[in-house]
Protein backbone atom coordinates (compact mmCIF):
# COMPACT_ATOMS: atom_id res chain seq x y z
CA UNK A 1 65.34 213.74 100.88
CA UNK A 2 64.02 216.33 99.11
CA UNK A 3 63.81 219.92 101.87
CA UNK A 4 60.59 221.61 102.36
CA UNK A 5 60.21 224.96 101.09
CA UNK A 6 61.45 228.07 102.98
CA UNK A 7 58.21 229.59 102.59
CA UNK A 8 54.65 228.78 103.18
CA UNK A 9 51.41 230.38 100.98
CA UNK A 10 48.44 231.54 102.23
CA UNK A 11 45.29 233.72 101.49
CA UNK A 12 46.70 237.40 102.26
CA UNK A 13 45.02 239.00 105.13
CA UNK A 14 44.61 243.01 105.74
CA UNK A 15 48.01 242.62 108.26
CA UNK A 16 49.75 241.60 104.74
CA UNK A 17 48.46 245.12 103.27
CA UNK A 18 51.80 247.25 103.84
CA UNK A 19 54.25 244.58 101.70
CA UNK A 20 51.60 244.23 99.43
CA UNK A 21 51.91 247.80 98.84
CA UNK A 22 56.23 247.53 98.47
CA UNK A 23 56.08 244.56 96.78
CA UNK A 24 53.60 246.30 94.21
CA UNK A 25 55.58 249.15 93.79
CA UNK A 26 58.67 247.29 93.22
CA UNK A 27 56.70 245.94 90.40
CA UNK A 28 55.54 249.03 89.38
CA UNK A 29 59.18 250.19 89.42
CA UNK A 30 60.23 246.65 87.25
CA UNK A 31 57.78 247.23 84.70
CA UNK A 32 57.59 251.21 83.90
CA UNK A 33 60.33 252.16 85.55
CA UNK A 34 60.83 254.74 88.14
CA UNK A 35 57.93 256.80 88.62
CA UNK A 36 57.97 260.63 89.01
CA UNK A 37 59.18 261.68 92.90
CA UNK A 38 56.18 264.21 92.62
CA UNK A 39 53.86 260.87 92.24
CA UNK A 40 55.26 258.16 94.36
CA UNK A 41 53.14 259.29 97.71
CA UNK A 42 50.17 259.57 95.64
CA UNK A 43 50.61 255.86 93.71
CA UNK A 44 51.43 254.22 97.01
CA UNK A 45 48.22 255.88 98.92
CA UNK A 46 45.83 254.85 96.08
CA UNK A 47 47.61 251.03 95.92
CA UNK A 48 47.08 251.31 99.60
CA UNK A 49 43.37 252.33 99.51
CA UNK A 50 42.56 249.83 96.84
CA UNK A 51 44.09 246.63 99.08
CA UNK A 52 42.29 247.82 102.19
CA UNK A 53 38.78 248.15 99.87
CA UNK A 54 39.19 244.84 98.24
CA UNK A 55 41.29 242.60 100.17
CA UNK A 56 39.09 242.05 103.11
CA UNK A 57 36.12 241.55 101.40
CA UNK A 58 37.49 239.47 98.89
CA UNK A 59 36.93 241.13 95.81
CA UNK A 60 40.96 241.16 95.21
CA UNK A 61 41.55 237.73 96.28
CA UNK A 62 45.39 237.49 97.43
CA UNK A 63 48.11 235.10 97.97
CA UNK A 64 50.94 235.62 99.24
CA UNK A 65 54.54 233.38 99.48
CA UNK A 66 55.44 234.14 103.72
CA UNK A 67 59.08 233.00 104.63
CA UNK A 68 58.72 233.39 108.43
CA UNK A 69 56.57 236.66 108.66
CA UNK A 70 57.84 237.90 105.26
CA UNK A 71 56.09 238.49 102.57
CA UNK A 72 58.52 237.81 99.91
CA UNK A 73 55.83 236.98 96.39
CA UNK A 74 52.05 237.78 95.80
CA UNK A 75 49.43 236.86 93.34
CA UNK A 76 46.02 238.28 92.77
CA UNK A 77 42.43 236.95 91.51
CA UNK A 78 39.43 239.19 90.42
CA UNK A 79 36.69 237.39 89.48
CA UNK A 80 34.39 238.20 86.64
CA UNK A 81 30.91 237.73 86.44
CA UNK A 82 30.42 237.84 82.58
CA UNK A 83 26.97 236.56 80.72
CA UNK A 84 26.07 233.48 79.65
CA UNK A 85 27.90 232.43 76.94
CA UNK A 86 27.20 229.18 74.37
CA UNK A 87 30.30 227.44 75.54
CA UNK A 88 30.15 228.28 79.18
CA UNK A 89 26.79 228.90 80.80
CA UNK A 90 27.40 231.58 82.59
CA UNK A 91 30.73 230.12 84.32
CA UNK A 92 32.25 233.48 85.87
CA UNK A 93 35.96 233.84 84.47
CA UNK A 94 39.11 235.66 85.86
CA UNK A 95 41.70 238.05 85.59
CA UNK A 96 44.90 237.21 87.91
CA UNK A 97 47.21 240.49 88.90
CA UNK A 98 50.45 241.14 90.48
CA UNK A 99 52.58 238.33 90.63
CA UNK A 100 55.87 239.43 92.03
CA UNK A 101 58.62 237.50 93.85
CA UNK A 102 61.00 239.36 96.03
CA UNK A 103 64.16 239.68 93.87
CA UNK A 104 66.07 237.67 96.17
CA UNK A 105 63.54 234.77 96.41
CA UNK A 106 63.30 234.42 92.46
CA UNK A 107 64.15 231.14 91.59
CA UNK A 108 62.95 229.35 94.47
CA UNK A 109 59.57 228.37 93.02
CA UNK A 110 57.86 231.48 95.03
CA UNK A 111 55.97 232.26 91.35
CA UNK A 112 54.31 228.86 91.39
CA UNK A 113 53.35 228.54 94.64
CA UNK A 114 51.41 231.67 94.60
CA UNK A 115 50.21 230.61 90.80
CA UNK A 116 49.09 227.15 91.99
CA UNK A 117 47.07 228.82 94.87
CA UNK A 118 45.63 231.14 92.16
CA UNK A 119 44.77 228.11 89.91
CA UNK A 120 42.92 226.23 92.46
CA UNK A 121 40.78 229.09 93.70
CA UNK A 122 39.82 229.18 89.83
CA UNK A 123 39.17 225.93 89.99
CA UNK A 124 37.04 226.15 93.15
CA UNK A 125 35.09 229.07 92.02
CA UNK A 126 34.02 227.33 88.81
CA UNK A 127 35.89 230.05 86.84
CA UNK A 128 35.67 228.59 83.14
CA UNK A 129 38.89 230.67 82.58
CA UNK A 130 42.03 232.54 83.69
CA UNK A 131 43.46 235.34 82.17
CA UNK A 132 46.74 237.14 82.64
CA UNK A 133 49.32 239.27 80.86
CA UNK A 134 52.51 238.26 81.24
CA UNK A 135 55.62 239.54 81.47
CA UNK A 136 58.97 238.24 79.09
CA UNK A 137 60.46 237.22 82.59
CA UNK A 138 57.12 235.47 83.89
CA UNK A 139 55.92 233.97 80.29
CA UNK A 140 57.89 230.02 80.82
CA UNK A 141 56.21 230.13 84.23
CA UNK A 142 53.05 230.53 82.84
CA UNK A 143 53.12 228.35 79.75
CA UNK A 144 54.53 225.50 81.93
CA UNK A 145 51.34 225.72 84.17
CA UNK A 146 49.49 225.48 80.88
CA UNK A 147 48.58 229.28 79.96
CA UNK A 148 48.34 229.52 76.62
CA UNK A 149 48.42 232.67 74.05
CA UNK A 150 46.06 232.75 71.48
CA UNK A 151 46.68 235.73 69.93
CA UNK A 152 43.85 237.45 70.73
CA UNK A 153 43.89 239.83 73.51
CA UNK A 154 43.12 243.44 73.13
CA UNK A 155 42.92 246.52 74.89
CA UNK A 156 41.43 249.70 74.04
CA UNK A 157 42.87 252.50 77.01
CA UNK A 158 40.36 254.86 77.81
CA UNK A 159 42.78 257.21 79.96
């Protein structure tokens, strides 16, 4: 018999916001490193004001992995509205954010959960795409729910 997950995954609500916030700064803190003491309050209050803007009114949609009240892994969907295009008339597309397990939940299928709840609300929204940029420890997640890199992605930084 196979056990249920200890964890469940549902649509993050604004009660979620304050993990959110952790969990994104202990991605943050994975990815770039430690930030300056003299900018930690400030990060965490702008995180913070962004989650309460978007989250409730579902312009960041969010998922998160809950193991009995904790939030312990998170994924986020913005949609794009983008024009009409010859292969996709006019089929919005989307970018996913933050995926982050909880160190000690990694390895407990915690990324996919959240990913397959990401996927289907693609799915549902008619989004002709996903788009992400992954991480070296997040890339065989990603490829074996069928992302794909075609070489193409660029970025011009205007800060």
């Amino acid at each position: 018999m196979i056990e249920p997950p200890a964890f469940t995954v549902r649509r993050a609500t604004p009660a979620d916001i304050p993990a959110l916030v952790e969990l994104r700064i202990a991605f943050d803190h994975e990815l770039a490193g430690p930030l300056p003491a003299e900018l930690v309050d400030e990060h965490r209050a702008s995180i913070e004001s962004y989650l309460r803007s978007h989250v409730p009114d579902g312009r960041y949609r969010m998922w998160v992995a809950d193991a009995s009240g904790e939030v312990v892994g998170m994924a986020g969907l913005v949609v794009i509205d983008r024009p009409p295009h010859p292969r996709s008339r006019r089929a919005p597309e989307a970018m996913v954010f933050n995926v982050m397990t909880a160190p000690a939940w990694r390895r407990r299928g915690v990324g996919r959960a959240v990913m397959e709840a990401v996927i289907a609300e693609g799915r549902a929204l008619g989004c002709r795409r996903l788009v992400l940029r992954a991480s070296d420890d997040g890339s065989h997640l990603y490829a074996a729910l069928g992302f794909r890199d075609p070489g193409n992605w660029r970025q011009l930084d205007l800060d």
